[in-house]
Protein backbone atom coordinates (compact mmCIF):
# COMPACT_ATOMS: atom_id res chain seq x y z
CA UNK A 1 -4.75 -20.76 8.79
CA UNK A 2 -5.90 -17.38 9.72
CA UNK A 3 -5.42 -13.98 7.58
CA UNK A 4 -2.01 -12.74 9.85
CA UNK A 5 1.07 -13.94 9.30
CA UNK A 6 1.38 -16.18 12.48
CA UNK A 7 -2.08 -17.62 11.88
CA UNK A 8 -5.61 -16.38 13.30
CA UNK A 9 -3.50 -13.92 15.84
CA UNK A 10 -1.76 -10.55 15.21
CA UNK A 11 1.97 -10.56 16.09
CA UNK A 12 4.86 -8.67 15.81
CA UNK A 13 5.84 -10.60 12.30
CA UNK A 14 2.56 -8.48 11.27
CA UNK A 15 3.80 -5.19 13.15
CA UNK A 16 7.20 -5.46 11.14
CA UNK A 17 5.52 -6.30 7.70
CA UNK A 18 2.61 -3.77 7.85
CA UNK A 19 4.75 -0.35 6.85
CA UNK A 20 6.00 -1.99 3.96
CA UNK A 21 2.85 -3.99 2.51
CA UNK A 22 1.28 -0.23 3.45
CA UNK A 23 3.68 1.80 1.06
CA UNK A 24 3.39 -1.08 -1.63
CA UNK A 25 0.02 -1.04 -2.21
CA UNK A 26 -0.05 2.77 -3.07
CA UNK A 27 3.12 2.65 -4.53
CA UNK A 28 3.17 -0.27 -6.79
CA UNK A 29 -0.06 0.03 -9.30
CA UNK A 30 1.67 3.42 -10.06
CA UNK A 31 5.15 2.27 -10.93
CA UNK A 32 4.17 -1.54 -12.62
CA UNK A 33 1.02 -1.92 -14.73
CA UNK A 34 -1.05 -4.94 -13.40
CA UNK A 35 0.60 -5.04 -10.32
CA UNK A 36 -1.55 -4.26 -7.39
CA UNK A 37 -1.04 -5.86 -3.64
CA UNK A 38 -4.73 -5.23 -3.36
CA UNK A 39 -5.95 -7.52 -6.03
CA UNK A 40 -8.23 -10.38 -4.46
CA UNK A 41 -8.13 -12.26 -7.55
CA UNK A 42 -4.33 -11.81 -7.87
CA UNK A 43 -3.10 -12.29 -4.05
CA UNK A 44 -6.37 -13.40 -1.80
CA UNK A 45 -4.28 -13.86 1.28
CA UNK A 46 -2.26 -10.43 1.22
CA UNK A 47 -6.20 -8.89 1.16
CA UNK A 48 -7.22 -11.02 3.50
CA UNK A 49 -4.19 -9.83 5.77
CA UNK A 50 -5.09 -6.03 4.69
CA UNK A 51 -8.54 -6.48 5.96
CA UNK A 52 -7.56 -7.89 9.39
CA UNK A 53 -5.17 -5.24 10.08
CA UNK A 54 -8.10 -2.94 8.87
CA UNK A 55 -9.62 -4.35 12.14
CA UNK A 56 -6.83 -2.89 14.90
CA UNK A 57 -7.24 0.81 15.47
CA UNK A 58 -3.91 1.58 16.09
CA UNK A 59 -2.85 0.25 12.55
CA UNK A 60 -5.60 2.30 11.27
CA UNK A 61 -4.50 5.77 12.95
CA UNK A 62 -0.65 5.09 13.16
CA UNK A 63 0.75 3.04 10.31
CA UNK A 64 -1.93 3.13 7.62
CA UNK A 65 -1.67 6.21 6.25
CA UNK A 66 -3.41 6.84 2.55
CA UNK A 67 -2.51 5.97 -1.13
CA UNK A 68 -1.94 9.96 -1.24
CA UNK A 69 0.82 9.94 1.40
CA UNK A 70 2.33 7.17 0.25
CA UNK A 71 2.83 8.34 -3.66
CA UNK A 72 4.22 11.57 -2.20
CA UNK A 73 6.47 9.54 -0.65
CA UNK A 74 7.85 7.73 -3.81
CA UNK A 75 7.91 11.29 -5.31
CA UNK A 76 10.02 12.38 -2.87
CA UNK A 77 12.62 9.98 -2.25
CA UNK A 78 11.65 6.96 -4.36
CA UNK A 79 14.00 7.98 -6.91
CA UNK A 80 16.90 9.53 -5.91
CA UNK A 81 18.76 12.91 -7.36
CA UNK A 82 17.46 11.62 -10.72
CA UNK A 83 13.71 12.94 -10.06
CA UNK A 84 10.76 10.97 -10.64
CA UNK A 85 10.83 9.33 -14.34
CA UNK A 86 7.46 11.39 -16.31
CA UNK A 87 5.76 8.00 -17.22
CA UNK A 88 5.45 7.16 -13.09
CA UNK A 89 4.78 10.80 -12.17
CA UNK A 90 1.37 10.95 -14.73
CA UNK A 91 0.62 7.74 -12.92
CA UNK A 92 0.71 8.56 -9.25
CA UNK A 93 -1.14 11.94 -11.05
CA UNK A 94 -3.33 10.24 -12.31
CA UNK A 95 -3.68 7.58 -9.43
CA UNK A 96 -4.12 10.49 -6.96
CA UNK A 97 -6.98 11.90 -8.97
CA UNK A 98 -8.76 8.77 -9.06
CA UNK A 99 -8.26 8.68 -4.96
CA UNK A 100 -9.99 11.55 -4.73
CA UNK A 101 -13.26 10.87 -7.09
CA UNK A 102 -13.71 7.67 -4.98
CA UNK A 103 -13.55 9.42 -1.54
């Protein structure tokens, strides 16, 4: 009952959570086709807990970050001394340039 994970309240199981489910939902689409965190049809109570923690301002301007950050991330240190594999990298590329069209 409610769209946290405690129910109709934010708490700290939602505080611990949020970086992760963050980093997922850029990260994820680009690394497994089909697989996206922010798919209502898919997972309607992970969206509805990404809506309500679009709600708290300090989520918004501390943790949230944007699909951009979070693929640079991956690129970074997602894969170790090995370098990102060329099938994922054309995916966050191409990821990244649909982030921008939309904005």
């Amino acid at each position: 009952q409610g769209s946290f994970f405690c129910g109709k309240k934010f708490s700290a199981a939602d505080v611990a959570w949020a970086p992760f489910l963050e980093r997922y939902a850029a990260q994820l689409p680009c690394l497994h086709d089909g697989l996206d965190p922010r798919d209502e049809r898919k997972y309607p109570n992970l969206v509805s807990w990404y809506k309500a923690m679009d709600e708290i301002p300090s989520y918004i301007c501390r943790v949230k970050g944007n699909n951009s950050s979070w693929r640079k991330v991956l690129r970074m240190a997602g894969f170790g001394n090995s370098g990102t594999p060329p099938a994922i990298s054309s995916r966050m590329d191409d990821a990244d340039s649909f982030d921008i069209a939309s904005a």
